[in-house]
PDB file of N, CA and C in Angstrom:
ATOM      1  N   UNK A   1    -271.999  18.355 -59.579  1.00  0.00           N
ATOM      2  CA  UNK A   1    -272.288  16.966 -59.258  1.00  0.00           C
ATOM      3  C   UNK A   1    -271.889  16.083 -60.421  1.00  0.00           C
ATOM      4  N   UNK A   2    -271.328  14.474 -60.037  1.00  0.00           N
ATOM      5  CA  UNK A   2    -271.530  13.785 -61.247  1.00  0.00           C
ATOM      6  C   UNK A   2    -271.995  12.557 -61.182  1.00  0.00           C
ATOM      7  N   UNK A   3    -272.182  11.788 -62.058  1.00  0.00           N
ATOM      8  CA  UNK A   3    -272.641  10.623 -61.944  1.00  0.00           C
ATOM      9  C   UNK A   3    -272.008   9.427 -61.805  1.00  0.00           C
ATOM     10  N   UNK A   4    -272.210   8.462 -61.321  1.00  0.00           N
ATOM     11  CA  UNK A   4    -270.987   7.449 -61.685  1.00  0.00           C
ATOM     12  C   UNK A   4    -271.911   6.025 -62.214  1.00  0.00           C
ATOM     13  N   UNK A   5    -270.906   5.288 -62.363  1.00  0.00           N
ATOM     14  CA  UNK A   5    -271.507   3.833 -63.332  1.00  0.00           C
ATOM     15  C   UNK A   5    -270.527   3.196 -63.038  1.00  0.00           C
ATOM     16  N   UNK A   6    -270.750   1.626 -62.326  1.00  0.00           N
ATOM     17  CA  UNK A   6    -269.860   0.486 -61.553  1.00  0.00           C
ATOM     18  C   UNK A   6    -270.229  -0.677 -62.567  1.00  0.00           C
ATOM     19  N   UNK A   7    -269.363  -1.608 -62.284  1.00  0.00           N
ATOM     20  CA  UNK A   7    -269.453  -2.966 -62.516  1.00  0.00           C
ATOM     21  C   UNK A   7    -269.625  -3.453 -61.676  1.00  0.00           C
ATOM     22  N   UNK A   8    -270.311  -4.683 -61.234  1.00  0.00           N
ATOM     23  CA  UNK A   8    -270.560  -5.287 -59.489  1.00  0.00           C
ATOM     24  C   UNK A   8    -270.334  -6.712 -60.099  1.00  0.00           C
ATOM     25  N   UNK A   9    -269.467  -7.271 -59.339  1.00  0.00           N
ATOM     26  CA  UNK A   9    -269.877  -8.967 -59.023  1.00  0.00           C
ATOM     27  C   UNK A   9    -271.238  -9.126 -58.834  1.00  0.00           C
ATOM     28  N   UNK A  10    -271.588 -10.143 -59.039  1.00  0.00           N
ATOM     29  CA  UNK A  10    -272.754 -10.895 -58.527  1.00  0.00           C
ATOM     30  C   UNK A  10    -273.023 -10.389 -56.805  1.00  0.00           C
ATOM     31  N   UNK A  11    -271.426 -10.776 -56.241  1.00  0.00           N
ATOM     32  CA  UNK A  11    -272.126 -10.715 -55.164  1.00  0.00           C
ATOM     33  C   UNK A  11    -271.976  -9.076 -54.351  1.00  0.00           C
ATOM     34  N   UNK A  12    -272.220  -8.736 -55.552  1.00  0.00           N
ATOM     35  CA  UNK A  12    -272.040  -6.791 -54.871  1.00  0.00           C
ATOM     36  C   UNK A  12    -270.640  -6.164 -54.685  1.00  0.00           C
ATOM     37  N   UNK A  13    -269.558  -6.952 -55.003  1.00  0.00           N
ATOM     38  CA  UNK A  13    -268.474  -6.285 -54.710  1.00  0.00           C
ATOM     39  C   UNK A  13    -268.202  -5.437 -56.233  1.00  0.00           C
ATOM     40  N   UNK A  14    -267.785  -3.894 -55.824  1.00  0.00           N
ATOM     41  CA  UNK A  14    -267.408  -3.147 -56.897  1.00  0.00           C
ATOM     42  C   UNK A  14    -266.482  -3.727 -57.763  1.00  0.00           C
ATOM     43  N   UNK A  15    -266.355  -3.900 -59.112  1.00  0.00           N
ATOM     44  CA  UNK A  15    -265.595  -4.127 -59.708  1.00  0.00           C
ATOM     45  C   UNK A  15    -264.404  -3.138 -60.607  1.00  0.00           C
ATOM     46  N   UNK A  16    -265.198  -2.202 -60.867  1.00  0.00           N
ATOM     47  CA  UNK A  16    -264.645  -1.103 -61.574  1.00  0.00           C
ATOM     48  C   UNK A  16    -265.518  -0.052 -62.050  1.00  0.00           C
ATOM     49  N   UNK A  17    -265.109   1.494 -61.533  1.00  0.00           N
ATOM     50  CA  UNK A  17    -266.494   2.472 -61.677  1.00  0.00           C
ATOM     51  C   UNK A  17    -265.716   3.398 -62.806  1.00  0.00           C
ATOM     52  N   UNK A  18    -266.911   3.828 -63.370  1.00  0.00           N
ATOM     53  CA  UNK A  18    -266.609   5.637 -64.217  1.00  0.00           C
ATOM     54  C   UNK A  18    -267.231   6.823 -63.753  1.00  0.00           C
ATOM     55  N   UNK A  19    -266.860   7.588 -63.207  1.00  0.00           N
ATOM     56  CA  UNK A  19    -267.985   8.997 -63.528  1.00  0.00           C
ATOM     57  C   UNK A  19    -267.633  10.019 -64.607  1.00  0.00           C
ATOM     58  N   UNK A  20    -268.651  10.911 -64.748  1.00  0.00           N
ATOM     59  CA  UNK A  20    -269.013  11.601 -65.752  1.00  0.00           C
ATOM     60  C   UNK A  20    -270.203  13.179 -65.433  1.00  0.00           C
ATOM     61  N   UNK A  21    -269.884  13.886 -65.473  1.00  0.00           N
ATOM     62  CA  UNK A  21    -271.207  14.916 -65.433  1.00  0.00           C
ATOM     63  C   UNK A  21    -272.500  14.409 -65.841  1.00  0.00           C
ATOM     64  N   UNK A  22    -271.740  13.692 -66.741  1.00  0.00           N
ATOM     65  CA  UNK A  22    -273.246  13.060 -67.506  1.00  0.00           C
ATOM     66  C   UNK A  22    -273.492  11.373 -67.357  1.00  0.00           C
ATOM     67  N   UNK A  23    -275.089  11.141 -66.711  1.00  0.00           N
ATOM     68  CA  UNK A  23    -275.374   9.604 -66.659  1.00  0.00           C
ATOM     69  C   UNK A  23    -275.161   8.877 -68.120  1.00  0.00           C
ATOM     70  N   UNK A  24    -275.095   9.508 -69.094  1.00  0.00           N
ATOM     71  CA  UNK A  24    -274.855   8.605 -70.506  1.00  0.00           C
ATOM     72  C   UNK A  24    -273.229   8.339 -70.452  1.00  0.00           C
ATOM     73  N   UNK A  25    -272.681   9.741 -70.060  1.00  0.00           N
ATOM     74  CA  UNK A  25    -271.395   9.328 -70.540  1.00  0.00           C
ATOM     75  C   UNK A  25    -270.553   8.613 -69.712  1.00  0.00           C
ATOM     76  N   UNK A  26    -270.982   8.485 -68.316  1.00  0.00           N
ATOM     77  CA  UNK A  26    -270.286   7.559 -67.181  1.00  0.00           C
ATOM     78  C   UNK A  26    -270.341   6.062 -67.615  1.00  0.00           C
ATOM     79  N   UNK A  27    -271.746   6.117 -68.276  1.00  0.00           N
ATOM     80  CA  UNK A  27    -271.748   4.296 -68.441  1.00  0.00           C
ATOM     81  C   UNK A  27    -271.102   4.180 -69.622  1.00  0.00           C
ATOM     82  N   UNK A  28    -271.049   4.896 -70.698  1.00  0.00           N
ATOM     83  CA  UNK A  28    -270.109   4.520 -72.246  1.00  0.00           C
ATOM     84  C   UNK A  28    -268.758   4.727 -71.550  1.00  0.00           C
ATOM     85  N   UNK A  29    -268.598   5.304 -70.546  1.00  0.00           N
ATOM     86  CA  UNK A  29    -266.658   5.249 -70.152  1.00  0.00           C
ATOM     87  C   UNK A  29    -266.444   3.926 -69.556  1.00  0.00           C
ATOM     88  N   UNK A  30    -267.914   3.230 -68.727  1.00  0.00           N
ATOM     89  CA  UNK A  30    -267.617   2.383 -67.904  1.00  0.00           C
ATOM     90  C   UNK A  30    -267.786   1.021 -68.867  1.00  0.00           C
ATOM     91  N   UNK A  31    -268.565   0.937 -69.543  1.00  0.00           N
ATOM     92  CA  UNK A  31    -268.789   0.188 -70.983  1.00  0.00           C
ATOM     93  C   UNK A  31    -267.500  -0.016 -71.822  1.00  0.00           C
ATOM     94  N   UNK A  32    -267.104   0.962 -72.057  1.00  0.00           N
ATOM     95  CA  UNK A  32    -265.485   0.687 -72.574  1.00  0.00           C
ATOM     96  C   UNK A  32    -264.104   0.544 -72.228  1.00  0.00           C
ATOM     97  N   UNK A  33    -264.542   1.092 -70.838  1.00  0.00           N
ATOM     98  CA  UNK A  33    -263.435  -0.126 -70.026  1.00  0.00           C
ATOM     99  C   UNK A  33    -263.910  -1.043 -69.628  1.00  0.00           C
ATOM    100  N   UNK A  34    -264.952  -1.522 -69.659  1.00  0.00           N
ATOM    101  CA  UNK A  34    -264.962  -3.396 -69.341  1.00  0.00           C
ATOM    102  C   UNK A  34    -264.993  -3.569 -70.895  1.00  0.00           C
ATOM    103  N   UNK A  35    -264.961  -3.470 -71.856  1.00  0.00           N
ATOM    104  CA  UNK A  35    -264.787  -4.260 -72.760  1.00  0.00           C
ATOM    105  C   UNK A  35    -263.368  -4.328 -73.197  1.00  0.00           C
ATOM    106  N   UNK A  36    -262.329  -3.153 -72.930  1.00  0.00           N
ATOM    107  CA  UNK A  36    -261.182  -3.002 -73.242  1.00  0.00           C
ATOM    108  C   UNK A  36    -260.671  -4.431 -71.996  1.00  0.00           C
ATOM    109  N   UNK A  37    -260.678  -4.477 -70.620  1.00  0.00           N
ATOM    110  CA  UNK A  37    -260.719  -5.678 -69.556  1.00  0.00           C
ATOM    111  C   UNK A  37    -260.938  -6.658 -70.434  1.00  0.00           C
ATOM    112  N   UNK A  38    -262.216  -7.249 -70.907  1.00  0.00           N
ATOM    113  CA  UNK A  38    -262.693  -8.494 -71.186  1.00  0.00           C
ATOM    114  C   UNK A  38    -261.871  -8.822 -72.309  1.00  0.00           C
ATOM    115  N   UNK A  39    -261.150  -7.717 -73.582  1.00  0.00           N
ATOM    116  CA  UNK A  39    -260.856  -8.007 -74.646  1.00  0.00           C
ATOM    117  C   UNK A  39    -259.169  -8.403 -74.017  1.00  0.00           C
ATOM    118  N   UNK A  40    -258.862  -8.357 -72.779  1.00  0.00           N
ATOM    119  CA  UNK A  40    -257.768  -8.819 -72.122  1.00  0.00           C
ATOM    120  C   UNK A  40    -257.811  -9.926 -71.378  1.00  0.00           C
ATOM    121  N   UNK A  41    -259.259 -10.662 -71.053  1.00  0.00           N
ATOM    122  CA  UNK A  41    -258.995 -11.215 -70.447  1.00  0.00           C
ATOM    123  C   UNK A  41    -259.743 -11.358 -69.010  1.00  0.00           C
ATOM    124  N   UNK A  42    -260.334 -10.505 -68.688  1.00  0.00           N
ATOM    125  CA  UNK A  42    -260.925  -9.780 -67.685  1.00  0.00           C
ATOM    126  C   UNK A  42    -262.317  -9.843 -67.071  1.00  0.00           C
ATOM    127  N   UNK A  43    -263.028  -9.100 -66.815  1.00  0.00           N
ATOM    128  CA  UNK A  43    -264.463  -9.567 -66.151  1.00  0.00           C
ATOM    129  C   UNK A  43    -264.937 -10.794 -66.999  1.00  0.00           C
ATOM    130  N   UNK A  44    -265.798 -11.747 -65.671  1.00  0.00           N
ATOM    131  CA  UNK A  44    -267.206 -12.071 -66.095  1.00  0.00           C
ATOM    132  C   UNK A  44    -268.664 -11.573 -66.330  1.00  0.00           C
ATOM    133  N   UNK A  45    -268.798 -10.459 -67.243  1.00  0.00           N
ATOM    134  CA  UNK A  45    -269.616  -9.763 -67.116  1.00  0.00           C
ATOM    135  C   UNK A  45    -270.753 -10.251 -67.139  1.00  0.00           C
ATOM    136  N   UNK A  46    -271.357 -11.522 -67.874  1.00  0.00           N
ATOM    137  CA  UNK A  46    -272.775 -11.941 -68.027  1.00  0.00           C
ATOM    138  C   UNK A  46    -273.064 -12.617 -66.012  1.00  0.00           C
ATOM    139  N   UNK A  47    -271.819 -12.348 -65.341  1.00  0.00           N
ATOM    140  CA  UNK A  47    -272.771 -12.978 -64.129  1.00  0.00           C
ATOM    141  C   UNK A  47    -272.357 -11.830 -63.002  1.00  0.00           C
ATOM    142  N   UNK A  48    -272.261 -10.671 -63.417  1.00  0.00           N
ATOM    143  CA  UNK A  48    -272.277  -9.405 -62.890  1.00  0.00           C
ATOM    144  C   UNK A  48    -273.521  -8.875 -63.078  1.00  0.00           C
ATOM    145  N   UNK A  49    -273.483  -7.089 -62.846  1.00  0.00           N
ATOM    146  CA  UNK A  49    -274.364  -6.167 -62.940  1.00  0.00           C
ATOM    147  C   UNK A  49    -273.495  -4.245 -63.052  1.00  0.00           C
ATOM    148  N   UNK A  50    -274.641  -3.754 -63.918  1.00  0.00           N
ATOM    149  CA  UNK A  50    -274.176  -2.753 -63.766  1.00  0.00           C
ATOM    150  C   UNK A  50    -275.379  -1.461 -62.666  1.00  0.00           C
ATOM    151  N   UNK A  51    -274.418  -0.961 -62.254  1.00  0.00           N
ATOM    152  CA  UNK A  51    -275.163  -0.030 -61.297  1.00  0.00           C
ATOM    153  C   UNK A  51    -274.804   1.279 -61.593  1.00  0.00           C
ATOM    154  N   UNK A  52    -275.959   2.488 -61.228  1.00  0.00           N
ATOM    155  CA  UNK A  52    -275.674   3.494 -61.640  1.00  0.00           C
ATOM    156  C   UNK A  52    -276.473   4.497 -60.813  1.00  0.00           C
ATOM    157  N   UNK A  53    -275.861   5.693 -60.885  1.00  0.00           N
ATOM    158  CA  UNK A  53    -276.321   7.237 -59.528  1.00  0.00           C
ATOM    159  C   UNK A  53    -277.182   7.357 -60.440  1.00  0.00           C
ATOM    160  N   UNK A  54    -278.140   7.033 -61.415  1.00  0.00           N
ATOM    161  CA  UNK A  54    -278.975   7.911 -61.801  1.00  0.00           C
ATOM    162  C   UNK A  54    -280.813   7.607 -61.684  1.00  0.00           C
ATOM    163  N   UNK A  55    -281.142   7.927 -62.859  1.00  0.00           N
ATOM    164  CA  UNK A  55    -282.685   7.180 -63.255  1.00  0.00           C
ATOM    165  C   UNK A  55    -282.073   6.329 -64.624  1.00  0.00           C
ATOM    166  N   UNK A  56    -282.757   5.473 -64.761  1.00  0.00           N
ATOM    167  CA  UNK A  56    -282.489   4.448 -66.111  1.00  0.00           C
ATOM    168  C   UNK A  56    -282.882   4.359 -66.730  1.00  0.00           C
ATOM    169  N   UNK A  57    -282.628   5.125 -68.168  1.00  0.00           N
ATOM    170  CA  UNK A  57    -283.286   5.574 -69.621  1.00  0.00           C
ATOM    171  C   UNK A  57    -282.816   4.181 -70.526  1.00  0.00           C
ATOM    172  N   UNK A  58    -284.373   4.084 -71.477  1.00  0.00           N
ATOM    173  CA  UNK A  58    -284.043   3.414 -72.515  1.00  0.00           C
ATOM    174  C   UNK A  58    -282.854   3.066 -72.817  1.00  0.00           C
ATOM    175  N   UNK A  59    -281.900   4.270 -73.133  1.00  0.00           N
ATOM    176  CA  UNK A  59    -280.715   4.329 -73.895  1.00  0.00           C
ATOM    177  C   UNK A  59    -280.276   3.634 -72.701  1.00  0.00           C
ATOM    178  N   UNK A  60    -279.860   3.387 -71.706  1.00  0.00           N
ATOM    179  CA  UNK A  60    -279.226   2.875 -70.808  1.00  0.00           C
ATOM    180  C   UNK A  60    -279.483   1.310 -70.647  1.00  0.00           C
ATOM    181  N   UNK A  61    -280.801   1.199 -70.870  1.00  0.00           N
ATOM    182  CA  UNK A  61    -281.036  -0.367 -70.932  1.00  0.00           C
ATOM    183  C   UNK A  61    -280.177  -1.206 -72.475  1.00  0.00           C
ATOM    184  N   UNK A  62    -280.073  -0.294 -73.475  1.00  0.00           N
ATOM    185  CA  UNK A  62    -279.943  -0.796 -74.871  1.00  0.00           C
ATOM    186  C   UNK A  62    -278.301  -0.941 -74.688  1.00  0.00           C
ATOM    187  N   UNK A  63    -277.678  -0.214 -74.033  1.00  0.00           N
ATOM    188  CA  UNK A  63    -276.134  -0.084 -73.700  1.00  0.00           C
ATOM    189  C   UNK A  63    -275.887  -1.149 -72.933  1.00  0.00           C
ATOM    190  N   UNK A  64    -276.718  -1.702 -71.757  1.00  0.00           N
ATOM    191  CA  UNK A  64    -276.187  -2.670 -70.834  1.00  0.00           C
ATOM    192  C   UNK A  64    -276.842  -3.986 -71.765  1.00  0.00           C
ATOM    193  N   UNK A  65    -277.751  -3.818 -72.640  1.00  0.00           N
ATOM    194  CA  UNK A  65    -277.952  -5.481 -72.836  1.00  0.00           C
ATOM    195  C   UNK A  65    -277.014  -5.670 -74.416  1.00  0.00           C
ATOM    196  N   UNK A  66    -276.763  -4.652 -74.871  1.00  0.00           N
ATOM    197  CA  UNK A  66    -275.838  -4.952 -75.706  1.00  0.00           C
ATOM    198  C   UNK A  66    -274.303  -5.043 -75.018  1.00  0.00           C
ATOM    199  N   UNK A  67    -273.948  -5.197 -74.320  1.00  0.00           N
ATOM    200  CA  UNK A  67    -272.926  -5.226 -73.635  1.00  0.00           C
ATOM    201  C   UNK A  67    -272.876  -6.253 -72.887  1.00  0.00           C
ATOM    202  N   UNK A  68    -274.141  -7.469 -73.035  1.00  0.00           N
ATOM    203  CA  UNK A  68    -274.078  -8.830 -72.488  1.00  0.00           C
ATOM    204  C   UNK A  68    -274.236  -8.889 -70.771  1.00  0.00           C
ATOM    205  N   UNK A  69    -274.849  -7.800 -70.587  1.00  0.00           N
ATOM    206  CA  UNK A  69    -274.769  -7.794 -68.483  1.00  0.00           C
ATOM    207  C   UNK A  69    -276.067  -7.811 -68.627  1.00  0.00           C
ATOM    208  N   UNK A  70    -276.480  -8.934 -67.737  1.00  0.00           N
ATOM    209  CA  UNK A  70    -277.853  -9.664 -67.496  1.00  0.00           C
ATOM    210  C   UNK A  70    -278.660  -8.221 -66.373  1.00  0.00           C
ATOM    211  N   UNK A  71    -278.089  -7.721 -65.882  1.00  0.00           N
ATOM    212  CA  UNK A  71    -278.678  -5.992 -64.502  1.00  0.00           C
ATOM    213  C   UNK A  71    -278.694  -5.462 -64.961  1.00  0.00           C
ATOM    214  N   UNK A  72    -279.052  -4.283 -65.061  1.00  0.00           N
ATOM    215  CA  UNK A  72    -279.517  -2.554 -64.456  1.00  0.00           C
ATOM    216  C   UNK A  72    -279.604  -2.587 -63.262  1.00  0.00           C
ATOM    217  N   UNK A  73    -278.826  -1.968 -62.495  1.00  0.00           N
ATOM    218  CA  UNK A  73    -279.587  -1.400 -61.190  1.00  0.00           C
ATOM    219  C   UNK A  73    -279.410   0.089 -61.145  1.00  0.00           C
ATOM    220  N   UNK A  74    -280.132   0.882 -60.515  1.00  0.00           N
ATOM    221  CA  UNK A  74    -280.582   2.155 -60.604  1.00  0.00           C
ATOM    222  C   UNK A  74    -280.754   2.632 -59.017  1.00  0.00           C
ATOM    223  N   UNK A  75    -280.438   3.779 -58.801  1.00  0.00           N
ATOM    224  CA  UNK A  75    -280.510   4.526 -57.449  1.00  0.00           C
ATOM    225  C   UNK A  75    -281.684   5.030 -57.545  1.00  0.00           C
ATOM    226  N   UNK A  76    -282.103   5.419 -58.763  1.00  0.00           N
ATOM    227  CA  UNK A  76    -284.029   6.222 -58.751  1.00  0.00           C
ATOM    228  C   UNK A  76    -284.761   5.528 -59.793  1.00  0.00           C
ATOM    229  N   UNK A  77    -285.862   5.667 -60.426  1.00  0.00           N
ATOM    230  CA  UNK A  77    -286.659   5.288 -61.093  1.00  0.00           C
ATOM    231  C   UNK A  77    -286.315   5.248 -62.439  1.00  0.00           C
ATOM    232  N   UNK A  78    -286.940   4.046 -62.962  1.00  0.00           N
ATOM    233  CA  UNK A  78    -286.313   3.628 -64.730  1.00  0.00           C
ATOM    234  C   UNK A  78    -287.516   4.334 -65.189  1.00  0.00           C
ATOM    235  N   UNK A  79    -287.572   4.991 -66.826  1.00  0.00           N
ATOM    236  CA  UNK A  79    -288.745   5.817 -67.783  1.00  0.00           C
ATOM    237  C   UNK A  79    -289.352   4.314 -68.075  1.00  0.00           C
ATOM    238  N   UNK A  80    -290.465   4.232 -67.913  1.00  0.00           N
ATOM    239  CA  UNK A  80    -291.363   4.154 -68.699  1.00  0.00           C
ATOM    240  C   UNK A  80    -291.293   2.525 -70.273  1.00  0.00           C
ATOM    241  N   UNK A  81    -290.184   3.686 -70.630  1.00  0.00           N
ATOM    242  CA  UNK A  81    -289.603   3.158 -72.115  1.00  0.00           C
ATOM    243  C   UNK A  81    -288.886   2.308 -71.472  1.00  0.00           C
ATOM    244  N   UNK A  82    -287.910   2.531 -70.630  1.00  0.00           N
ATOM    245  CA  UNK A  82    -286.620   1.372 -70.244  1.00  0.00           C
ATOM    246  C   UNK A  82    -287.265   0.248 -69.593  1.00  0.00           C
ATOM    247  N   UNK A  83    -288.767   0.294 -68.868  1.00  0.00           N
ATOM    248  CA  UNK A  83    -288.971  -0.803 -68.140  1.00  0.00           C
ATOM    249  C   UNK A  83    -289.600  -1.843 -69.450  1.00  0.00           C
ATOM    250  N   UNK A  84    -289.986  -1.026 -70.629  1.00  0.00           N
ATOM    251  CA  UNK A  84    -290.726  -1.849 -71.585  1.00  0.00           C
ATOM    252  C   UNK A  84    -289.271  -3.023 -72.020  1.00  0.00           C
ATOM    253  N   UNK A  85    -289.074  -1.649 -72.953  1.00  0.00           N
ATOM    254  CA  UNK A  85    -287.502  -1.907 -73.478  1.00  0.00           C
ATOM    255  C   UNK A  85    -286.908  -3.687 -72.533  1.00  0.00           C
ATOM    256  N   UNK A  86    -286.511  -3.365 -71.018  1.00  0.00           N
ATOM    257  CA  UNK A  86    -286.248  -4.420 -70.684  1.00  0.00           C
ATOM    258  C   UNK A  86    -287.184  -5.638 -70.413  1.00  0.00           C
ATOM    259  N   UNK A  87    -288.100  -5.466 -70.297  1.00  0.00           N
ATOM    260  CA  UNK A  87    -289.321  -6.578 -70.545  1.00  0.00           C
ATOM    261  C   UNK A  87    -288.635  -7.323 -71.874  1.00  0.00           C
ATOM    262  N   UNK A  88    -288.977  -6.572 -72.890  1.00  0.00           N
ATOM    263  CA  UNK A  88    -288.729  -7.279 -74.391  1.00  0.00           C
ATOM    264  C   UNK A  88    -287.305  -8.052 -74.319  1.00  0.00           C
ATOM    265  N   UNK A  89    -286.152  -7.373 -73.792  1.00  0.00           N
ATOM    266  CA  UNK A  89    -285.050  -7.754 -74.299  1.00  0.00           C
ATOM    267  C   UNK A  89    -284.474  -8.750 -72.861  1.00  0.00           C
ATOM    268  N   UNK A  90    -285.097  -9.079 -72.223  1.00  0.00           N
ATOM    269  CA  UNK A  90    -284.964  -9.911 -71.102  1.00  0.00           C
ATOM    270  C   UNK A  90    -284.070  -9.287 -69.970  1.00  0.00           C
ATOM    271  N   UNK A  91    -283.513  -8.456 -70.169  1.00  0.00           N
ATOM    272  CA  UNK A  91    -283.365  -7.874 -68.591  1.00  0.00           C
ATOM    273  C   UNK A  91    -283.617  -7.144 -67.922  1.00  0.00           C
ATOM    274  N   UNK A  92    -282.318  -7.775 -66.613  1.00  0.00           N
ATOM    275  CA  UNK A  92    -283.210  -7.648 -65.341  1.00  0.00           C
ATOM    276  C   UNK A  92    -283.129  -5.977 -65.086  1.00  0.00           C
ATOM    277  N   UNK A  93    -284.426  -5.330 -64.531  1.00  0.00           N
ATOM    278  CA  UNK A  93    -283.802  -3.981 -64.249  1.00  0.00           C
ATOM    279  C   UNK A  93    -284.683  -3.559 -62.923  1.00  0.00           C
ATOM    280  N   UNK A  94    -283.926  -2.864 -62.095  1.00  0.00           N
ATOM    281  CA  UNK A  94    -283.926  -2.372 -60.515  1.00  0.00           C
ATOM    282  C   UNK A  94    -283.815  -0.949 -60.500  1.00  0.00           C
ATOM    283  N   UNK A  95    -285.107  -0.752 -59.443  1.00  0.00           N
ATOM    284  CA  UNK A  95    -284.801   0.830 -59.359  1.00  0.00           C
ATOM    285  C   UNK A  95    -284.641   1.013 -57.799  1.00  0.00           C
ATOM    286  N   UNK A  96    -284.267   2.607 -57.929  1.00  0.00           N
ATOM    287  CA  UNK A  96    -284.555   2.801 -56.105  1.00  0.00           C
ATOM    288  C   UNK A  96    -283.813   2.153 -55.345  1.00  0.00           C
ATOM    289  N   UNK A  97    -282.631   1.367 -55.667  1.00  0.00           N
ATOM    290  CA  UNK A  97    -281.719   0.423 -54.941  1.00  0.00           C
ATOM    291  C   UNK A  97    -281.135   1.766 -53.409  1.00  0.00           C
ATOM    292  N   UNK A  98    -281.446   1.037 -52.332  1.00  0.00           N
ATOM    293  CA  UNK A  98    -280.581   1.391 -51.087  1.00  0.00           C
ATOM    294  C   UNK A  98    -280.438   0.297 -50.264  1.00  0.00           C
ATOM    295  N   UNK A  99    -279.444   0.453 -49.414  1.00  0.00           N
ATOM    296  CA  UNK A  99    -279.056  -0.984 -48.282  1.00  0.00           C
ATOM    297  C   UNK A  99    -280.142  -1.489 -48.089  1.00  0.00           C
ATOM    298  N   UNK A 100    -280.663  -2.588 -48.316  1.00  0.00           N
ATOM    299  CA  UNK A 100    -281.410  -3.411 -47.786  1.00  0.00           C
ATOM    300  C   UNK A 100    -282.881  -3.616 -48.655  1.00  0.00           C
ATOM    301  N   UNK A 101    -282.967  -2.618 -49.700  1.00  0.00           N
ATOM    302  CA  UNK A 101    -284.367  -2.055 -50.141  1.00  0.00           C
ATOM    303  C   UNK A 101    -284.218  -2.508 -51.863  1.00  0.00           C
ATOM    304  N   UNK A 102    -285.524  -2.815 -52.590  1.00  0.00           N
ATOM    305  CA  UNK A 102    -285.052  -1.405 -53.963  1.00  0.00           C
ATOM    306  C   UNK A 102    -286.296  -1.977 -54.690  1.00  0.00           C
ATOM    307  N   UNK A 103    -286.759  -1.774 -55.674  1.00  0.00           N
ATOM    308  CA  UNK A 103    -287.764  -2.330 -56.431  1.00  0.00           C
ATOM    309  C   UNK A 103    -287.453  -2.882 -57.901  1.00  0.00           C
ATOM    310  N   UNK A 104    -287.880  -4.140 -58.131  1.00  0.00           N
ATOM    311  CA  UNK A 104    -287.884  -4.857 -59.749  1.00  0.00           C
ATOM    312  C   UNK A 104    -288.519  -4.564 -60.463  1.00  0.00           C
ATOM    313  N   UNK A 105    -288.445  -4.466 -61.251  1.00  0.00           N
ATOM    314  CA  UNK A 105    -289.364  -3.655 -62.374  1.00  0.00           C
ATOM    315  C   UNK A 105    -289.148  -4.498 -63.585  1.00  0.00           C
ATOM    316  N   UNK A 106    -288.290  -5.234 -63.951  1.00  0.00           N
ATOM    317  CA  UNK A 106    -288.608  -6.667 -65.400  1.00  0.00           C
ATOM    318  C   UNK A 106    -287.950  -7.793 -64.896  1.00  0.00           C
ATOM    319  N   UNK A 107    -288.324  -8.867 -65.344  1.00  0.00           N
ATOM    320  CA  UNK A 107    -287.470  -9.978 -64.983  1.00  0.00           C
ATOM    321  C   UNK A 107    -286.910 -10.093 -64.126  1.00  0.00           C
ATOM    322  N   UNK A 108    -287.045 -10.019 -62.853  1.00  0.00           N
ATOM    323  CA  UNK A 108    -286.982 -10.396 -61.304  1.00  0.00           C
ATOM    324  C   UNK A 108    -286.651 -11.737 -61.107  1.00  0.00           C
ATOM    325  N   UNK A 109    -286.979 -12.982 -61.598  1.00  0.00           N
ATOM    326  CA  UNK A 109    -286.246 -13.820 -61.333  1.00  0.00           C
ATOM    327  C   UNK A 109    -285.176 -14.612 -61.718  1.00  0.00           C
ATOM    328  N   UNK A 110    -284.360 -14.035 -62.286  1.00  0.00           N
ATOM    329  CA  UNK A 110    -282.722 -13.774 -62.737  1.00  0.00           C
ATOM    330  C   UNK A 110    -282.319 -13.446 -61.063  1.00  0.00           C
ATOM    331  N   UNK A 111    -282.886 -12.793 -59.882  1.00  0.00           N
ATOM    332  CA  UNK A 111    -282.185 -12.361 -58.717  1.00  0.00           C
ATOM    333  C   UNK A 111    -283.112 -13.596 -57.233  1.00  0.00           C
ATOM    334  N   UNK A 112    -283.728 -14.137 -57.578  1.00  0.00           N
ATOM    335  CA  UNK A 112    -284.175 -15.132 -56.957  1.00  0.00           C
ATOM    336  C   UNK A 112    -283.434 -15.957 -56.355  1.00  0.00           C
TER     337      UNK A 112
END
């Protein structure tokens, strides 16, 4: 199995994905190609989101808000640490995302 890690428009359209065996290393592949993009010219990342097959660790929150993307969204449940983590550092982070569904877990009204 592997994991993958997207860039989304705002309005949900994929922008550009990575996978990886590993949920850390899908988002540092997907992390460095949008910055290699942006250093061209490329995404608007602060009015995007990043989405990901996994659960959403600390380390995952510290990667997307240093990387200037206001989301997390998550297919299963964020630790604990990542929901603090994004409390403090102001973003937004989503778990459990499926069609139609998903739950907020910090700063929810950034999606209002």
């Amino acid at each position: 199995a592997v994991h993958g890690a997207a860039l989304c428009a705002s309005s949900g359209e994929i922008l550009l994905v990575r996978e990886d065996v590993g949920r850390h290393n899908a988002l540092d592949k997907l992390l460095g190609a949008v910055a290699k993009t942006d250093a061209e010219g490329g995404f608007e990342t602060c009015k995007g989101f990043i989405l990901v097959t996994s659960r959403a660790s600390y380390e995952m929150v510290l990667k997307t808000v240093s990387a200037r993307i206001p989301i997390l969204a998550a297919v299963s449940a964020p630790t604990s640490l990542a929901i603090e983590l994004a409390d403090k550092t102001g973003l937004t982070l989503v778990g459990f995302v499926r069609k139609g569904r998903h739950v907020v877990y910090s700063n929810g009204k950034r999606l209002e």
